[in-house]
C-alpha atoms as a PDB file:
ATOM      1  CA  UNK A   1      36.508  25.503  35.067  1.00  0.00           C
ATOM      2  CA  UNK A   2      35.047  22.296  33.261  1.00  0.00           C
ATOM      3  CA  UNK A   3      32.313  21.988  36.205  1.00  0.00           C
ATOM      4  CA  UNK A   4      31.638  26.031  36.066  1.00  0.00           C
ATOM      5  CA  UNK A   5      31.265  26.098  32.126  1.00  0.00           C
ATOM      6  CA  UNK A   6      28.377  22.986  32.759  1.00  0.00           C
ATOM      7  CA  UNK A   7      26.735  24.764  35.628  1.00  0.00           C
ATOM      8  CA  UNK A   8      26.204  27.930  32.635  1.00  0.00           C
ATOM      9  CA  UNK A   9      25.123  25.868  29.862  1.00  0.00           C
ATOM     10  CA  UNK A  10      28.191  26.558  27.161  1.00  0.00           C
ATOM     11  CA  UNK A  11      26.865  24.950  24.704  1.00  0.00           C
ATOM     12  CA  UNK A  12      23.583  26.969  25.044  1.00  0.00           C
ATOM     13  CA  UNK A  13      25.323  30.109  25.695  1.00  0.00           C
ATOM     14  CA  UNK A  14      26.992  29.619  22.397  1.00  0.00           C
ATOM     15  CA  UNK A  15      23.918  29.109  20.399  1.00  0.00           C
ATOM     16  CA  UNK A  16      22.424  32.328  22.102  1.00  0.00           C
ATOM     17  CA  UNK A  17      25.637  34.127  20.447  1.00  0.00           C
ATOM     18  CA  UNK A  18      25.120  32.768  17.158  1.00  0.00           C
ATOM     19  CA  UNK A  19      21.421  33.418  17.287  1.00  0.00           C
ATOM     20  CA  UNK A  20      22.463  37.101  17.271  1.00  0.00           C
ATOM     21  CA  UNK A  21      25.470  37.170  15.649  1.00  0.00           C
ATOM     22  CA  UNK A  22      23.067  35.593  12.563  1.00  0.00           C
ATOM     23  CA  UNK A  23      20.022  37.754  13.192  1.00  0.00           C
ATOM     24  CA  UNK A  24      22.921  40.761  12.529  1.00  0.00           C
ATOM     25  CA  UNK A  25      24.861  39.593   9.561  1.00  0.00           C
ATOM     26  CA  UNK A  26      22.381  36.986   8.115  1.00  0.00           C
ATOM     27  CA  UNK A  27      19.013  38.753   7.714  1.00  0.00           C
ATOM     28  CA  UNK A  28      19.254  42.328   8.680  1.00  0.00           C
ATOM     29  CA  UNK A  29      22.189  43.194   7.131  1.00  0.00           C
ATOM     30  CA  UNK A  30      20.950  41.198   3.605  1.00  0.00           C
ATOM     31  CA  UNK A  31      17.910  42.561   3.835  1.00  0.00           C
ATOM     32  CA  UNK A  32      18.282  46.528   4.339  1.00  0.00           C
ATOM     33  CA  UNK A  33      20.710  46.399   1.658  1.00  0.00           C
ATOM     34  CA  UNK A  34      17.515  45.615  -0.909  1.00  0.00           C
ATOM     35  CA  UNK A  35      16.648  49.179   0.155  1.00  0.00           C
ATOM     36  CA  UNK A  36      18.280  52.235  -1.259  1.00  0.00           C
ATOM     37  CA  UNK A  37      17.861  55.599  -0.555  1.00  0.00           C
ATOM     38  CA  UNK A  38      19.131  59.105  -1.564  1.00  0.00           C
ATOM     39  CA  UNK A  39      21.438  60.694   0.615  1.00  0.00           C
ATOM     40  CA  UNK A  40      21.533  64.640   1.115  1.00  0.00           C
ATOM     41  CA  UNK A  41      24.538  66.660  -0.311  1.00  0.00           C
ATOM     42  CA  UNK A  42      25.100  63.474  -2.842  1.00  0.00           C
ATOM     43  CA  UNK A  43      25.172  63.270  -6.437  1.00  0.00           C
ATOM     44  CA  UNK A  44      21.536  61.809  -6.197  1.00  0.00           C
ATOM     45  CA  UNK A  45      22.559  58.029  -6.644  1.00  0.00           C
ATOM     46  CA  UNK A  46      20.667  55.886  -4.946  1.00  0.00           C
ATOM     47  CA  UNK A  47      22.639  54.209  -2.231  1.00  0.00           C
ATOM     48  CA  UNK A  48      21.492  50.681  -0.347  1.00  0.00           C
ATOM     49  CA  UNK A  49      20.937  50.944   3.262  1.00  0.00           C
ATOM     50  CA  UNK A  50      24.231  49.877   5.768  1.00  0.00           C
ATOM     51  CA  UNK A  51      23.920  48.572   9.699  1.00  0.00           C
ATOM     52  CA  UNK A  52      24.884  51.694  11.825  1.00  0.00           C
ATOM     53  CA  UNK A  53      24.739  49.817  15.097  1.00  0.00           C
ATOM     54  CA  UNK A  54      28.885  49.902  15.933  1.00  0.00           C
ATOM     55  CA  UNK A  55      29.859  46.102  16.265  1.00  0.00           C
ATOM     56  CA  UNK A  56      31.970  46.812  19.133  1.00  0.00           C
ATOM     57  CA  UNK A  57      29.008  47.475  20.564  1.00  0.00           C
ATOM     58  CA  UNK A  58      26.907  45.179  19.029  1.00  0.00           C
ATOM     59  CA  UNK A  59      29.801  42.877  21.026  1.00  0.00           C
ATOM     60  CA  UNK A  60      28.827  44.584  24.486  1.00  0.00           C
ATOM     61  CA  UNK A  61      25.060  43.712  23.296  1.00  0.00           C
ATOM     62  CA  UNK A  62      25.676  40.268  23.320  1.00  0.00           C
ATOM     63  CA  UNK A  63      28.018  39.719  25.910  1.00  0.00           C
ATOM     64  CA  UNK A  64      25.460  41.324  28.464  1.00  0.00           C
ATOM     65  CA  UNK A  65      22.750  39.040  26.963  1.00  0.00           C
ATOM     66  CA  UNK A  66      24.653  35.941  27.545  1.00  0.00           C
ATOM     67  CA  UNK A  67      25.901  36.848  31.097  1.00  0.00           C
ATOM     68  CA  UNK A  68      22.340  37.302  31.786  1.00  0.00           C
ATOM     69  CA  UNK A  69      20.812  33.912  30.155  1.00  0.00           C
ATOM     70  CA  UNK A  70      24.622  32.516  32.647  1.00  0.00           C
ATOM     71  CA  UNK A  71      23.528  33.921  35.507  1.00  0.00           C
ATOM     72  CA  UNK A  72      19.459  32.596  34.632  1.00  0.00           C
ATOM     73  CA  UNK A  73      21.283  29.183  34.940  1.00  0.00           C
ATOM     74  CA  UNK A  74      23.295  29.213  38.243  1.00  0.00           C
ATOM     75  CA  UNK A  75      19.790  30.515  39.638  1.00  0.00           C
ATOM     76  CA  UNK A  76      17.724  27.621  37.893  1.00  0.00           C
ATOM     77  CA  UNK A  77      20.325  24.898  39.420  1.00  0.00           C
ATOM     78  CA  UNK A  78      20.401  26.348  43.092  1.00  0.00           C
ATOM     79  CA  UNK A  79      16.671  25.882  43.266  1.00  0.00           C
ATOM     80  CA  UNK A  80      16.393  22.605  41.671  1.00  0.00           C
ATOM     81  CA  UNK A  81      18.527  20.470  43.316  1.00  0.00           C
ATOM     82  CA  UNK A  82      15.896  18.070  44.952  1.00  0.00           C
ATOM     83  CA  UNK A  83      14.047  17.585  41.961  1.00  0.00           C
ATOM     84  CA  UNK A  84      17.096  17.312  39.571  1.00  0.00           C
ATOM     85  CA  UNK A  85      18.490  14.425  42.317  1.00  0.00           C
ATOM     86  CA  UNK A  86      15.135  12.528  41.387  1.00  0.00           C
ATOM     87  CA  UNK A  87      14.781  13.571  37.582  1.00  0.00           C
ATOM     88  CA  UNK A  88      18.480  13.366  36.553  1.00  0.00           C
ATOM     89  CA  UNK A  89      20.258  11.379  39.640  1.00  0.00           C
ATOM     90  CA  UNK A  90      23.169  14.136  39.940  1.00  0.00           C
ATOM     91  CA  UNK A  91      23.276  18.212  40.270  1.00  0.00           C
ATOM     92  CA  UNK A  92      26.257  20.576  40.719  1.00  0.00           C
ATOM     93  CA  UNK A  93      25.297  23.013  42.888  1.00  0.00           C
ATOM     94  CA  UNK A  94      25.284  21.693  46.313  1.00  0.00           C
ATOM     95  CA  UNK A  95      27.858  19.107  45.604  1.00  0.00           C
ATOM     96  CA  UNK A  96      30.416  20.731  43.514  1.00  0.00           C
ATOM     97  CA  UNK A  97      29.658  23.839  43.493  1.00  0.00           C
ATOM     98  CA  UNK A  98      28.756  24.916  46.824  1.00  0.00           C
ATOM     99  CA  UNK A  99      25.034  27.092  47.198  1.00  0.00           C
ATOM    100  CA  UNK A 100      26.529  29.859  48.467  1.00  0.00           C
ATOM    101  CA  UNK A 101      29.563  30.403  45.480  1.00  0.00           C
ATOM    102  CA  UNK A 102      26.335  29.717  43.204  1.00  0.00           C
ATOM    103  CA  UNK A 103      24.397  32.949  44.644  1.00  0.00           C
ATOM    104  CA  UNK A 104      27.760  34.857  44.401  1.00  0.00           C
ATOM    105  CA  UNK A 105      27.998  33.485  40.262  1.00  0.00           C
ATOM    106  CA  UNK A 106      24.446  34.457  40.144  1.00  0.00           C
ATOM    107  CA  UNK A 107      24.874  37.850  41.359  1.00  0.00           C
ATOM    108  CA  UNK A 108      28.185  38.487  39.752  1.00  0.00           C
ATOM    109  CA  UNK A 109      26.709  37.419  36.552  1.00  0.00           C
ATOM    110  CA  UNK A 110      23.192  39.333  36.811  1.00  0.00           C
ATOM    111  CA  UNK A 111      24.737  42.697  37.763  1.00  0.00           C
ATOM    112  CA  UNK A 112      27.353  42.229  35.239  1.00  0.00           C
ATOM    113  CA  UNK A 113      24.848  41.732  32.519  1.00  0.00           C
ATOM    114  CA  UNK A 114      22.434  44.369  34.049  1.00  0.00           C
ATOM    115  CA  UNK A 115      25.646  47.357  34.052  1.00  0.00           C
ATOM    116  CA  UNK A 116      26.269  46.279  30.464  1.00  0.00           C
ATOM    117  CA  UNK A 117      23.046  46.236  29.013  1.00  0.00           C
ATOM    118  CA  UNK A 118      22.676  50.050  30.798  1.00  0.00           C
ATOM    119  CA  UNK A 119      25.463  51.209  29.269  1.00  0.00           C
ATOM    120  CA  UNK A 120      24.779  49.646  25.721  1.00  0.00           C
ATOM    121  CA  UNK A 121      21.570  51.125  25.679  1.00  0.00           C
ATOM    122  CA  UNK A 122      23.078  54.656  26.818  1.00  0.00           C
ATOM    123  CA  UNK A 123      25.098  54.217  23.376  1.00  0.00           C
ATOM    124  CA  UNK A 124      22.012  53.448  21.480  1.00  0.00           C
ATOM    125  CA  UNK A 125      20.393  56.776  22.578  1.00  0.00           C
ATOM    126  CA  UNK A 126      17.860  54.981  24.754  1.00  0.00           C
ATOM    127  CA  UNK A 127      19.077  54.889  28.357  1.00  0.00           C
ATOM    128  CA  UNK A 128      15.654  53.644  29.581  1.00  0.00           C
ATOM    129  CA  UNK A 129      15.711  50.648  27.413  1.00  0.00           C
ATOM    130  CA  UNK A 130      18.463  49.027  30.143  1.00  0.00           C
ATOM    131  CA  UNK A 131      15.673  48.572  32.406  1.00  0.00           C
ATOM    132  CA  UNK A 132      14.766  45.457  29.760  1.00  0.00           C
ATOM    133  CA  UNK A 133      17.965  43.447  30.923  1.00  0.00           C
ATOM    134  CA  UNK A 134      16.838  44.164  34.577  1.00  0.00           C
ATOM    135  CA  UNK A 135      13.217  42.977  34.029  1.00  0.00           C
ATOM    136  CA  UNK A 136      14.696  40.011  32.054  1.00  0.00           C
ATOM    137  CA  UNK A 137      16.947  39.267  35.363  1.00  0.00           C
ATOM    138  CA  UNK A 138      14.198  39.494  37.539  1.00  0.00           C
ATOM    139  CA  UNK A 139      12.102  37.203  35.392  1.00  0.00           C
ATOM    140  CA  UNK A 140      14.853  34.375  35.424  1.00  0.00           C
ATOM    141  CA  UNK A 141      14.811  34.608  39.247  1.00  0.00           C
ATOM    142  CA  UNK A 142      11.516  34.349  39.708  1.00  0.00           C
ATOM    143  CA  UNK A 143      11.260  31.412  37.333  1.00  0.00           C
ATOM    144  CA  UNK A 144      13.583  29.215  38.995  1.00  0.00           C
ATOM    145  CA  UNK A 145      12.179  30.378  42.681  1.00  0.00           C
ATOM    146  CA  UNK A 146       8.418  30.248  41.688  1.00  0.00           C
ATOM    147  CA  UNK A 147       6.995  30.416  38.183  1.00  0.00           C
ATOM    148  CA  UNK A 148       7.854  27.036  37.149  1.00  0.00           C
ATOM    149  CA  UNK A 149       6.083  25.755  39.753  1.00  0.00           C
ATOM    150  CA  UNK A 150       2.671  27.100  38.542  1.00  0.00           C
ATOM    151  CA  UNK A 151       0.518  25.888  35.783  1.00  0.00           C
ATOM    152  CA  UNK A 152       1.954  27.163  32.388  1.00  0.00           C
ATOM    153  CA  UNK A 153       3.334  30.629  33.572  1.00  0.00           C
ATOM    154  CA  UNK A 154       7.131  29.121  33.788  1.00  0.00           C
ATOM    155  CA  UNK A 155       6.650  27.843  30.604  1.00  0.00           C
ATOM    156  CA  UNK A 156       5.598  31.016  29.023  1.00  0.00           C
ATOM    157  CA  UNK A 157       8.052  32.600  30.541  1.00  0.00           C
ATOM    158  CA  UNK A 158      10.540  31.093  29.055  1.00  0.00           C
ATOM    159  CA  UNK A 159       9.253  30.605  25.980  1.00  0.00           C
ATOM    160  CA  UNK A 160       8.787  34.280  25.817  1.00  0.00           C
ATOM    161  CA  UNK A 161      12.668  35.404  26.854  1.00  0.00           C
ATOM    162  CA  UNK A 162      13.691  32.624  24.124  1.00  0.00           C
ATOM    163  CA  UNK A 163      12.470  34.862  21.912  1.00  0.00           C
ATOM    164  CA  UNK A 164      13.328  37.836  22.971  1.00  0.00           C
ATOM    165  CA  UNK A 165      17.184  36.825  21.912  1.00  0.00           C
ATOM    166  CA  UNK A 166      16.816  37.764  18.238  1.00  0.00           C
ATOM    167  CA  UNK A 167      14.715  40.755  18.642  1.00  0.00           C
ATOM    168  CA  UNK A 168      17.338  42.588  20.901  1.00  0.00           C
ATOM    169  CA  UNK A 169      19.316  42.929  17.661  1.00  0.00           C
ATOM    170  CA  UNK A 170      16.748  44.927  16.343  1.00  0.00           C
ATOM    171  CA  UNK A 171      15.700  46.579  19.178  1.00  0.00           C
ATOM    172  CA  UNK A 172      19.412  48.603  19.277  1.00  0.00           C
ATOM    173  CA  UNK A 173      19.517  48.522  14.747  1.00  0.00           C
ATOM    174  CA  UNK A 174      16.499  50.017  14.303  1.00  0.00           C
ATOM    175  CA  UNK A 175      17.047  53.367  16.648  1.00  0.00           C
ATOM    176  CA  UNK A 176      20.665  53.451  14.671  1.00  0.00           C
ATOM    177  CA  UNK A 177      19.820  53.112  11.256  1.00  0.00           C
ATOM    178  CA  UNK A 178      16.900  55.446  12.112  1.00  0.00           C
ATOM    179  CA  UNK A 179      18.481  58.464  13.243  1.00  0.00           C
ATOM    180  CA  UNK A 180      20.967  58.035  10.266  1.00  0.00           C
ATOM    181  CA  UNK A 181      19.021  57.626   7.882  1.00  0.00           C
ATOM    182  CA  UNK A 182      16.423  60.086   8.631  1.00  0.00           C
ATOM    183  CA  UNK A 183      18.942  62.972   8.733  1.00  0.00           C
ATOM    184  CA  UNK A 184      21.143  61.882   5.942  1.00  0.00           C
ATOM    185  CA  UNK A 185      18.527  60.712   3.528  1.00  0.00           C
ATOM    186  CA  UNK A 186      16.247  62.145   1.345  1.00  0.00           C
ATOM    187  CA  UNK A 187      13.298  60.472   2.323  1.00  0.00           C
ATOM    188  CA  UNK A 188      13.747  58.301   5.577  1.00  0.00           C
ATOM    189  CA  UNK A 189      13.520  54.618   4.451  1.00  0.00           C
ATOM    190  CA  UNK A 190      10.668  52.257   5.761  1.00  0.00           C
ATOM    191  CA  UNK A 191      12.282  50.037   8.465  1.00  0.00           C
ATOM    192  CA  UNK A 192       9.500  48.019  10.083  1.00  0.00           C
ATOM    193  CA  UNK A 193      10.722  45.181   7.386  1.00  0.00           C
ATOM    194  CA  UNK A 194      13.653  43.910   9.702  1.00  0.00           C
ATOM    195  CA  UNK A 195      10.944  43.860  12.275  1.00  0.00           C
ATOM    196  CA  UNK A 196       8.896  40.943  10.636  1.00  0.00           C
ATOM    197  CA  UNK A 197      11.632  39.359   9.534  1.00  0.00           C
ATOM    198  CA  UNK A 198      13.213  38.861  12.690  1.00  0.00           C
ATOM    199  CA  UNK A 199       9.696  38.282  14.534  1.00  0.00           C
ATOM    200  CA  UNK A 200       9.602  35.550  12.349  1.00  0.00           C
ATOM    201  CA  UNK A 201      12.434  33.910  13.810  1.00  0.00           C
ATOM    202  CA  UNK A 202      11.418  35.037  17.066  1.00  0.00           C
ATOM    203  CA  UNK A 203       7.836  33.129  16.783  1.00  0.00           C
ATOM    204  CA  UNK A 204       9.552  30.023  15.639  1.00  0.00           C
ATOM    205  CA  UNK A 205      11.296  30.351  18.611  1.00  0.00           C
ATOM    206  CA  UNK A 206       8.797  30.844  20.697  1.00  0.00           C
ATOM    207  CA  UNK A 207       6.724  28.010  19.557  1.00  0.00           C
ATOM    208  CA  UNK A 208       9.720  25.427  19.714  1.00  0.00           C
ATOM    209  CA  UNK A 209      10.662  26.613  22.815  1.00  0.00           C
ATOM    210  CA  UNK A 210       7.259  26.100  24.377  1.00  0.00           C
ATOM    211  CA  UNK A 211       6.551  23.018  22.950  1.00  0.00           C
ATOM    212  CA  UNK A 212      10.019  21.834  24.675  1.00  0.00           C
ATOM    213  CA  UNK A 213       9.310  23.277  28.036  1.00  0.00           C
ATOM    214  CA  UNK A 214       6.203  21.243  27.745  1.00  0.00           C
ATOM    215  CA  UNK A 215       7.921  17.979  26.712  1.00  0.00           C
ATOM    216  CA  UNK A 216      10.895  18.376  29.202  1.00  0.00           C
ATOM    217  CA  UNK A 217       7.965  18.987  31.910  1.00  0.00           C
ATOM    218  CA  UNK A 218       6.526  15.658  30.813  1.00  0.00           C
ATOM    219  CA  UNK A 219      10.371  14.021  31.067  1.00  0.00           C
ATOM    220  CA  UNK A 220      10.509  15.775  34.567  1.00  0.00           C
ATOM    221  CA  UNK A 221       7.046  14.114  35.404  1.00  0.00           C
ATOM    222  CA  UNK A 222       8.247  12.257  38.712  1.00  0.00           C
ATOM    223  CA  UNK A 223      10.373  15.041  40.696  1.00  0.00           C
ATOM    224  CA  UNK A 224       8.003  17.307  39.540  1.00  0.00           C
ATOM    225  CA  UNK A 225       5.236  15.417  41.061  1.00  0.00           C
ATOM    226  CA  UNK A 226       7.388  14.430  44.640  1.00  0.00           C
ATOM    227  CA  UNK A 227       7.920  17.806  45.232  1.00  0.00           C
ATOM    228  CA  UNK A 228       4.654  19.690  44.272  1.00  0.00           C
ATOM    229  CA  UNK A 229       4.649  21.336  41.394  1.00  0.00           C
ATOM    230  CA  UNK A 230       1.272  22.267  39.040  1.00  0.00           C
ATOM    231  CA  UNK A 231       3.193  21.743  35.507  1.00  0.00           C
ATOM    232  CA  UNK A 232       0.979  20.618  32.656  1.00  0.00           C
ATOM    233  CA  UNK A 233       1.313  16.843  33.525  1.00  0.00           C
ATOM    234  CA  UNK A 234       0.881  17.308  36.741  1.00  0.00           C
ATOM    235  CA  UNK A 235      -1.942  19.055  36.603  1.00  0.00           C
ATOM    236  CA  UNK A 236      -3.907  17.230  33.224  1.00  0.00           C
ATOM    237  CA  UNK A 237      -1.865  14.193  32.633  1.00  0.00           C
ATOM    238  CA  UNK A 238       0.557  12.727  30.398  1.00  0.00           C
ATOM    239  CA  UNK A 239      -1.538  12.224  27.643  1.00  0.00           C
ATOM    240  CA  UNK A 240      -3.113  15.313  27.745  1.00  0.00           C
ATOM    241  CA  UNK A 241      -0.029  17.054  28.151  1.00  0.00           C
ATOM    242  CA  UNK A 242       1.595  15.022  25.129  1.00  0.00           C
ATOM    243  CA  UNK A 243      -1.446  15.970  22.616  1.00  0.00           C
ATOM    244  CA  UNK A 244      -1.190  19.708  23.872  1.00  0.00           C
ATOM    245  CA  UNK A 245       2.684  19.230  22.692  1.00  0.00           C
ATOM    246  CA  UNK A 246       1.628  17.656  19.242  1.00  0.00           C
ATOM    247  CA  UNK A 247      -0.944  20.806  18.735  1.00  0.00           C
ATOM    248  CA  UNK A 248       1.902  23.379  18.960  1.00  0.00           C
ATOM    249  CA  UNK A 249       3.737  21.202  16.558  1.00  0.00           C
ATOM    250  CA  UNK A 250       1.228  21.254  14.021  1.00  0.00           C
ATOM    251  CA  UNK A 251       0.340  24.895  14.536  1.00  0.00           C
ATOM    252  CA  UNK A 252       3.989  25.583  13.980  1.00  0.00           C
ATOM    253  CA  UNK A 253       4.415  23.333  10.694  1.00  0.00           C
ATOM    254  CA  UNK A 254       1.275  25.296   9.361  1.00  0.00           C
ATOM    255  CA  UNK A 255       2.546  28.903  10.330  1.00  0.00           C
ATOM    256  CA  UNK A 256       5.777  27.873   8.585  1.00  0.00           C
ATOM    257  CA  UNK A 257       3.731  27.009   5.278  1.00  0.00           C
ATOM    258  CA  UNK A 258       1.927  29.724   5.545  1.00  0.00           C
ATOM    259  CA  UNK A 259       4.529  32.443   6.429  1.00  0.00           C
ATOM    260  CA  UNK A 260       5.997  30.697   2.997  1.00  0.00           C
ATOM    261  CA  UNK A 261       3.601  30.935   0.684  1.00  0.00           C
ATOM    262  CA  UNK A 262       2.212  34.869   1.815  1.00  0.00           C
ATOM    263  CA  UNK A 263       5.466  36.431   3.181  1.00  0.00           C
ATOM    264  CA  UNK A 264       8.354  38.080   1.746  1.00  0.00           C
ATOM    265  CA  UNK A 265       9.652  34.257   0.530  1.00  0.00           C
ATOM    266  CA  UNK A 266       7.834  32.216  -2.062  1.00  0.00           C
ATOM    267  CA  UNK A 267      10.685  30.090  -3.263  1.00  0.00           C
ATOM    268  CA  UNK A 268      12.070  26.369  -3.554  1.00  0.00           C
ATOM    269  CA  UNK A 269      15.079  26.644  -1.446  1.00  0.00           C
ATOM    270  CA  UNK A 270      13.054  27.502   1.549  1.00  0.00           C
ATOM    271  CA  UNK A 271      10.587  25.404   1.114  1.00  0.00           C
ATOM    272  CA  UNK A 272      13.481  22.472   0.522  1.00  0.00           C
ATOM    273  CA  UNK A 273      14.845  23.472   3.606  1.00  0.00           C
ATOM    274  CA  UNK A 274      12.360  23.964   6.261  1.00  0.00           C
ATOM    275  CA  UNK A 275      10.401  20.806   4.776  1.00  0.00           C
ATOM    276  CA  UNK A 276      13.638  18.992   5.173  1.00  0.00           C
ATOM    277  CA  UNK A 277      15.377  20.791   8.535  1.00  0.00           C
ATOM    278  CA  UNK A 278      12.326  21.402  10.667  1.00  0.00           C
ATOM    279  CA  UNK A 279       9.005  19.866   9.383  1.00  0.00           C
ATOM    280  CA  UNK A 280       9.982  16.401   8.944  1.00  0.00           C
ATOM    281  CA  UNK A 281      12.343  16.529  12.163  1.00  0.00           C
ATOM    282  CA  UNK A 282       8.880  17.633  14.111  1.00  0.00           C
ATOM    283  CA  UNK A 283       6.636  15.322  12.348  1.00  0.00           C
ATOM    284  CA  UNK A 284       9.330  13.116  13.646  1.00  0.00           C
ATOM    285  CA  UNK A 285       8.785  14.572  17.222  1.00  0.00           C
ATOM    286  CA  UNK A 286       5.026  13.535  17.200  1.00  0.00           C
ATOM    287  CA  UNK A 287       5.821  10.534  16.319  1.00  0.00           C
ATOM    288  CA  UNK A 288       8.000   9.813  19.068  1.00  0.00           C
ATOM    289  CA  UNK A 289       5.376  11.470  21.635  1.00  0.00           C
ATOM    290  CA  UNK A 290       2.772   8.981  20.541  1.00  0.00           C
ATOM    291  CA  UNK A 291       5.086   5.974  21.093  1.00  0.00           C
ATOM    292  CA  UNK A 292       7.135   7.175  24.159  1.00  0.00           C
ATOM    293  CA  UNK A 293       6.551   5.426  26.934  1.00  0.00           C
ATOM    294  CA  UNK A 294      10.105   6.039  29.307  1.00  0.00           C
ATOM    295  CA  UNK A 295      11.921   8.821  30.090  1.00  0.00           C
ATOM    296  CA  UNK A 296      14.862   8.068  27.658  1.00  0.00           C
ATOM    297  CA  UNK A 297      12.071   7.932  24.741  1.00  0.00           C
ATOM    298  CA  UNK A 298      10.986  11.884  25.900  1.00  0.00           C
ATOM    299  CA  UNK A 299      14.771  13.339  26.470  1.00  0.00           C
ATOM    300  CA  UNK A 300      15.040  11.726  23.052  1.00  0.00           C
ATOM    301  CA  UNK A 301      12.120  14.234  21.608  1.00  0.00           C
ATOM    302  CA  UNK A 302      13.455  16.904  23.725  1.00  0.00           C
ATOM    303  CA  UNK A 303      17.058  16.800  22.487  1.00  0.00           C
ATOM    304  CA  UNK A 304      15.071  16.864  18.616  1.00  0.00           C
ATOM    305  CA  UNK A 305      13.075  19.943  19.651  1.00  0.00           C
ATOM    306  CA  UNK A 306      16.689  21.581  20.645  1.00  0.00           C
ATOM    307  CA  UNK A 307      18.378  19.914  16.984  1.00  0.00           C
ATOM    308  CA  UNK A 308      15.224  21.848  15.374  1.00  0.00           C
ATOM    309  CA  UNK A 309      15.014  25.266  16.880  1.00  0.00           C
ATOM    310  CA  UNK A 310      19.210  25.680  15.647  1.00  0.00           C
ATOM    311  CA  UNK A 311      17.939  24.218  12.459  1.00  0.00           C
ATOM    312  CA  UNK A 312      15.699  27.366  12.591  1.00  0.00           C
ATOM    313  CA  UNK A 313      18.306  29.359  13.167  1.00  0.00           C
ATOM    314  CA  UNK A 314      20.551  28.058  10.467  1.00  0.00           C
ATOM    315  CA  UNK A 315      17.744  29.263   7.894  1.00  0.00           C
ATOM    316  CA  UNK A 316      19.104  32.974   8.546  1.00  0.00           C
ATOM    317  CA  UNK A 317      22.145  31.706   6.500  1.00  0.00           C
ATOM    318  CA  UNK A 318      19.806  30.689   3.506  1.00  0.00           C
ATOM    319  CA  UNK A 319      18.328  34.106   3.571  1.00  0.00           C
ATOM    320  CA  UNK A 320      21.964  35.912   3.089  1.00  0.00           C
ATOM    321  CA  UNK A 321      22.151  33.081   0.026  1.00  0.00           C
ATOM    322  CA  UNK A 322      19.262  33.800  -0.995  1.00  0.00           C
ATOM    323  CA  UNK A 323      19.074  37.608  -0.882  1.00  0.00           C
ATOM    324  CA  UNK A 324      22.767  38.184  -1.502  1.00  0.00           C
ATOM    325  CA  UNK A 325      22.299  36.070  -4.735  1.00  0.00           C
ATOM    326  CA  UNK A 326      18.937  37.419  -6.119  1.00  0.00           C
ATOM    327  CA  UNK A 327      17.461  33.637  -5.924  1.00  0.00           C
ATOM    328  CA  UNK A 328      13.598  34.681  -5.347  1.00  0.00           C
END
């Protein structure tokens, strides 16, 4: 079991969970309740808006996402066991976990996640909307089998389904609290708020996520090389690759400060905490790029990058405080 839970990432299954257990409870929830409508047949009091998503099958939601992102491991292990021998001296598929009870964990998993993610979005109202968990399975499989061999597209890639975590809560609130709310109320409230909220959180992590791909890529520098592959170093260099990193650091400080100061939040608890939580940690980041010179120097940065993107996520919990409490 011990060797099964490491070939699935636990630990990063677990922060996918909480990413969307937050992105629930944390923001939307907080922040549709600042908006109030009238409902029909009421007394006319104006009544703040509720989640109308089920959580039981909010639960389904999740547990299909993360059986997914499982089975996206197994896959990403069974075709990188040459490189990870070189990179990382040791793998688990192929010694204890044999390649074909891998395939049948990545299968099990996939079609698990895909039957789930069909049916969830048959409760939402949007049957056709399953067809996302099957895209997102396909796009795993081809990452690990071909993608992150090629210049930039793996890293995209997963940059890109990093992100996609918190918006699949909104993707299945929004249809809910719009076909309640546009019956029941008055006049149907505007929604697209949740939407930049959580596409907030969604850019961060698509920014951190990139800029860790990019750093592991440099850490992974030697297999990578051995065996072929056209990642970023590979193809322009360490140092090339390392001030490409630094750039998506500083545009993400500067979105973060500017998001800040225009959107929604203008207030000295956020700006405490991301100066604090995530600036300084990826000032820290650069720093350590520009002196690195081992591999133990870049896991070091990588491992940071990982520290700062839950950091990110931790913020949802400031904006509950902060919304729940009227502190603008």
């Amino acid at each position: 079991m011990k060797t099964f839970l490491k070939l699935i990432r636990w630990p990063n299954l677990l922060i996918v969970a909480i990413t969307m257990i937050l992105m629930r409870y944390a923001v939307i929830e907080p922040v549709i309740s600042k908006i109030s409508v009238v409902l029909n047949g009421g007394t006319g009091e104006v009544t703040p808006l509720v989640l109308k998503f089920p959580w039981y099958d909010f639960l389904i939601l999740v547990i299909a996402t993360l059986f997914i992102t499982a089975g996206g491991y197994v896959i990403n292990d069974y075709f990188d066991i040459k490189t990870d021998l070189i990179n990382r001296g040791e793998v688990i598929v192929g010694t204890r976990i044999p390649r074909r009870q891998a395939m049948k964990w990545h299968n099990i998993l996939n079609i698990a996640g895909v039957v789930a993610g069909f049916y969830i979005s048959w409760k939402a109202g949007y049957f056709w909307l399953g067809i996302l968990f099957l895209i997102v399975s396909g796009l795993l499989y081809f990452y690990s089998a071909s993608y992150k061999r090629q210049f930039l597209i793996g890293n995209l890639v997963v940059a890109a389904l990093t992100a996609l975590v918190p918006m699949l809560v909104v993707f299945y609130e929004w249809p809910a609290l719009y076909r309640y709310y546009a019956v029941n109320a008055v006049t149907p409230p505007q929604l697209s708020i949740i939407f930049y909220w959580v596409g907030g959180f969604a850019l961060f992590a698509f920014l951190t996520t990139l800029t860790r791909e990019i750093i592991k890529d440099i850490e992974d520098f030697e297999g990578d090389m051995a065996y072929g592959r056209n990642t970023i170093p590979v193809v322009t260099g360490i140092m090339i690759t390392k001030i490409i990193s630094i750039i998506f650091i500083v545009i993400t400080v500067a979105l973060l400060y500017f998001v800040w100061h225009f959107f929604f939040l203008n207030d000295k608890i956020t700006l405490i905490y991301i100066s604090i939580t995530v600036v300084l940690p990826l000032l820290y980041v650069i720093y350590q790029l520009i002196t690195s010179s081992n591999k133990r120097q870049l896991h070091s940065a990588s491992r940071l990058m990982k520290i700062i993107q839950f950091a990110g996520v931790l913020y949802s919990v400031v904006v509950k405080v902060i919304l729940d409490y009227n502190l603008i």
